[in-house]
Protein backbone atom coordinates (compact mmCIF):
# COMPACT_ATOMS: atom_id res chain seq x y z
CA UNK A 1 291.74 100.99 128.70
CA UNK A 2 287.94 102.11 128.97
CA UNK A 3 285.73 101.48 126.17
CA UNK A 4 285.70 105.48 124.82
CA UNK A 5 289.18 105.45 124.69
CA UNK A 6 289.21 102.17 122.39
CA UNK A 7 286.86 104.18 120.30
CA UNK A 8 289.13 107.26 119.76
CA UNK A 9 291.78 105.22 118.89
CA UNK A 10 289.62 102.99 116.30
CA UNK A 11 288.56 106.37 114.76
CA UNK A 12 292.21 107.29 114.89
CA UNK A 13 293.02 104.31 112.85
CA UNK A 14 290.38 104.65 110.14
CA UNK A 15 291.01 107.92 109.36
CA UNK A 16 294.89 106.78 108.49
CA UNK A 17 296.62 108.70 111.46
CA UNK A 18 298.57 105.39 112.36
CA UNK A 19 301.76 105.80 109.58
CA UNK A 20 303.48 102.60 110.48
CA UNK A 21 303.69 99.71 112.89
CA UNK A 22 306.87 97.42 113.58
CA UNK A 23 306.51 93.92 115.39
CA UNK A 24 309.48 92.47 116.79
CA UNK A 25 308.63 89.70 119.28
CA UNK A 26 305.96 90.55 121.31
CA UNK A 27 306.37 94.12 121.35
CA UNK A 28 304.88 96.47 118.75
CA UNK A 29 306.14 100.09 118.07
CA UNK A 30 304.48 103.15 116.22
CA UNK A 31 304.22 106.23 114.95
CA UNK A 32 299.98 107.82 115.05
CA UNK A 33 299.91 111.55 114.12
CA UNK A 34 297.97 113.04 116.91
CA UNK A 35 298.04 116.60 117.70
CA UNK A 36 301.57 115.62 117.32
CA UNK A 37 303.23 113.15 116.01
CA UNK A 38 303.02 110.33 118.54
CA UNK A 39 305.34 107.18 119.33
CA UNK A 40 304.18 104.16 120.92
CA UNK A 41 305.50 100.85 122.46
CA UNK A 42 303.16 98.07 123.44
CA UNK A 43 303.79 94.53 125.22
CA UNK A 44 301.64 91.93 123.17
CA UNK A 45 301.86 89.61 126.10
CA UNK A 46 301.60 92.12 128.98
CA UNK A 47 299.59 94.67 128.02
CA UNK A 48 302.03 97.29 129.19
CA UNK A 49 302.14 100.27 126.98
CA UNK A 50 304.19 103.67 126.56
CA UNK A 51 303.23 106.39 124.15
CA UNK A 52 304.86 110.08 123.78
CA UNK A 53 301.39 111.83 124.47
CA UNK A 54 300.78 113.95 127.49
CA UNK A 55 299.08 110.55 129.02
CA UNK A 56 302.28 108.72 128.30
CA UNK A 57 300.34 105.50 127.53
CA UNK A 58 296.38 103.67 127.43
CA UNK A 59 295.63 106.31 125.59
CA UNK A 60 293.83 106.99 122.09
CA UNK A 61 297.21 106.15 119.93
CA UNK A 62 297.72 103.01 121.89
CA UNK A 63 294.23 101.93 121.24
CA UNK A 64 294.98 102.73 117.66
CA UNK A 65 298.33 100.69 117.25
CA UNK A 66 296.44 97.82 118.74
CA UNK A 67 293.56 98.28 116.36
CA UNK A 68 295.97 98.43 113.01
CA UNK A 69 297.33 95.61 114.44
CA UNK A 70 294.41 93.94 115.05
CA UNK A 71 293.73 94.37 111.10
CA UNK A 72 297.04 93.41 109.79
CA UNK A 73 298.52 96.51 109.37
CA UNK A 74 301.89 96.15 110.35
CA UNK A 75 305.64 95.00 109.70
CA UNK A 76 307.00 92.12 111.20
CA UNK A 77 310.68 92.46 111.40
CA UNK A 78 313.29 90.29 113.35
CA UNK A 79 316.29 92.90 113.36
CA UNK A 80 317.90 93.00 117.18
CA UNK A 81 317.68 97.04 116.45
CA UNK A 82 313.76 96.88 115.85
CA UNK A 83 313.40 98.07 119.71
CA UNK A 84 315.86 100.69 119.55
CA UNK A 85 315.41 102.40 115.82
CA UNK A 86 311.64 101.21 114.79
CA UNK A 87 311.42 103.95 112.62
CA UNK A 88 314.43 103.00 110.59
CA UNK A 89 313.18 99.28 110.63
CA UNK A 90 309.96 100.93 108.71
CA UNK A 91 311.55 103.05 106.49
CA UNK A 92 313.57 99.93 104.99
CA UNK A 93 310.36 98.17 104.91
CA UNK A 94 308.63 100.95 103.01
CA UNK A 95 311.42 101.16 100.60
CA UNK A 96 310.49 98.01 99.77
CA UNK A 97 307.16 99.09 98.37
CA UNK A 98 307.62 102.78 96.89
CA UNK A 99 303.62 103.27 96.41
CA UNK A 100 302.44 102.83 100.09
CA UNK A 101 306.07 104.46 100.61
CA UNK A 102 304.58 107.86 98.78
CA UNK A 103 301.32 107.13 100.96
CA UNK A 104 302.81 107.62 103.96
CA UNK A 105 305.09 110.26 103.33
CA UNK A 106 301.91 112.30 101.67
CA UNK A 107 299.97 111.90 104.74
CA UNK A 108 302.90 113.06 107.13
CA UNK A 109 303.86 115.49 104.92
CA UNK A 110 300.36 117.15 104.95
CA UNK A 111 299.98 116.56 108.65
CA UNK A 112 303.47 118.15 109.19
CA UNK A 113 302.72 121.03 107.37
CA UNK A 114 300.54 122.13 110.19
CA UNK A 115 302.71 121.15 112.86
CA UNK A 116 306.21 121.74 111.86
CA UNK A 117 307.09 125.47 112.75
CA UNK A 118 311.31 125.64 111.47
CA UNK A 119 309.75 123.91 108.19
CA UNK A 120 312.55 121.54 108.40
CA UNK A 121 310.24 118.38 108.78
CA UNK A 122 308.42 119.50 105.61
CA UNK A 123 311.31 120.13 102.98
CA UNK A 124 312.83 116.77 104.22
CA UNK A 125 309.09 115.21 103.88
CA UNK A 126 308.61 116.75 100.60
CA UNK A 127 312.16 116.01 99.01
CA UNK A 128 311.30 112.33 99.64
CA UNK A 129 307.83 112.98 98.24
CA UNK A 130 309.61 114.06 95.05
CA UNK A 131 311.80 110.98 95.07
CA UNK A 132 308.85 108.67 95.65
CA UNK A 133 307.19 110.16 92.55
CA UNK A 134 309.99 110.02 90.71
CA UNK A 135 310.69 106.23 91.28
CA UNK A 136 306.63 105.23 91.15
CA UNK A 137 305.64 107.09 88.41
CA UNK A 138 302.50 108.50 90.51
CA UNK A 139 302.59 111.66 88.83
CA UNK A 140 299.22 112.44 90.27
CA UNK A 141 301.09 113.06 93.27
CA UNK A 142 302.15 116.29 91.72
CA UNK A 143 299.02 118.06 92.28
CA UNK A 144 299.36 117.68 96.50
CA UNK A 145 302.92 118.38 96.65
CA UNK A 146 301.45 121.44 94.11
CA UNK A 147 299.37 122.41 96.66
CA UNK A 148 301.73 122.10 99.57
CA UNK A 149 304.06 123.87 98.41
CA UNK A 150 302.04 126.78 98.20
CA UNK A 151 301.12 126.38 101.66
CA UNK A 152 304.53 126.64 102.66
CA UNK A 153 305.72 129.29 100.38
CA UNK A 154 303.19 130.95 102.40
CA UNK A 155 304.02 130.32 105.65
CA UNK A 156 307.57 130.28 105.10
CA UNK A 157 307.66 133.30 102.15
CA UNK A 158 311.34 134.68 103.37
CA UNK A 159 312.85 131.29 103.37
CA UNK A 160 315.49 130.69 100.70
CA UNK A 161 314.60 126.84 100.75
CA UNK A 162 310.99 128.06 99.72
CA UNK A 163 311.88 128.26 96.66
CA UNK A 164 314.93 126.13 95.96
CA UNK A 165 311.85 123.27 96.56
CA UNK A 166 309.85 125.31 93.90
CA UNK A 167 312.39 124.30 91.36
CA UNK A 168 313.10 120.97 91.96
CA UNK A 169 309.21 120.45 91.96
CA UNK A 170 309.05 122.67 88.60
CA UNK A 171 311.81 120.33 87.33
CA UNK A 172 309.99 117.20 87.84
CA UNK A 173 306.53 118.63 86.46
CA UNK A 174 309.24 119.20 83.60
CA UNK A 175 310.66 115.92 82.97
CA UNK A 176 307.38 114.60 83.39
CA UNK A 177 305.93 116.82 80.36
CA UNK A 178 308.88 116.35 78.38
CA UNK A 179 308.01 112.50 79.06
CA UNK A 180 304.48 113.15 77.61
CA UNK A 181 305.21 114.54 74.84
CA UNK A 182 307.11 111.89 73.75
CA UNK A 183 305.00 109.27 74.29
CA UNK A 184 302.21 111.03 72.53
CA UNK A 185 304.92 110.96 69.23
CA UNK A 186 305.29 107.23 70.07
């Protein structure tokens, strides 16, 4: 991999566009928003890479993985289906930690917003957004999904789901009022 394309993909990495990383043996696996959301495989001991870009591999989100690697930013998971469903091996990981759990999904969520043209990714992103907020108390959150979902009621105005995920926001800006108020009488 020439030393530009190292650089993209360091770039890549500190801007946050690397979501996850699995390890199982000697292979790492990934998911780097790109233009696209991008998946990666990469042989620790051989080099030998695959990514879901138009280069297919030593590319800029391959250069990226290695680099969040590199810095410790990964899972380490000995599951015999970590090769086949990595992205299920980093959801259960994430569960683990709700906060960088609501990270993640925030970042995807705003990236998919731009990418995702049924608006399918983006209620599913955003339901688990809610959820996330819900179970970490990071009602701070509220103001991006706030803003998202304005997006979307925009791009997606004649969808029913628009606003069927205006009320269950509107709900949880509810409870979480309702919850304010009664601490303040505490």
């Amino acid at each position: 991999m020439d030393e530009r394309t190292l650089k993209k993909g360091e770039r890549y990495y500190k801007a946050g566009k690397v979501l996850w990383v699995v390890k199982h043996g000697n292979r790492l696996f990934s998911k780097v928003l790109g233009t696209y959301p991008y998946y990666v495989e990469l042989d620790l001991s051989t080099g030998e890479n695959h990514c879901t870009c138009p280069l297919g591999g030593d590319c800029k989100h391959v250069a990226a993985t290695m680099k969040a690697y590199d810095a410790g930013f990964y899972f380490e998971s000995f599951d015999k289906h970590a090769e086949l469903f990595p992205e299920a091996i980093a959801m259960e990981f994430l569960a683990e930690v709700p906060e960088l759990a609501l990270d993640v999904t925030l970042k995807e969520l705003r990236f998919s917003l731009s990418t995702d043209e049924s608006g399918s990714e983006v209620a599913k992103l955003f339901r688990r957004a809610l959820k996330l907020v819900e179970m970490t108390g990071k009602m701070e959150a509220l103001h991006v999904l706030e803003e998202i979902l304005a997006e979307y009621k925009h791009v997606f105005s004649d969808y029913e789901l628009s606003a069927k995920l205006e009320d269950e926001l509107r709900t949880l800006l509810l409870n979480r009022d309702i919850k304010e108020k009664e601490n303040k009488g505490k």
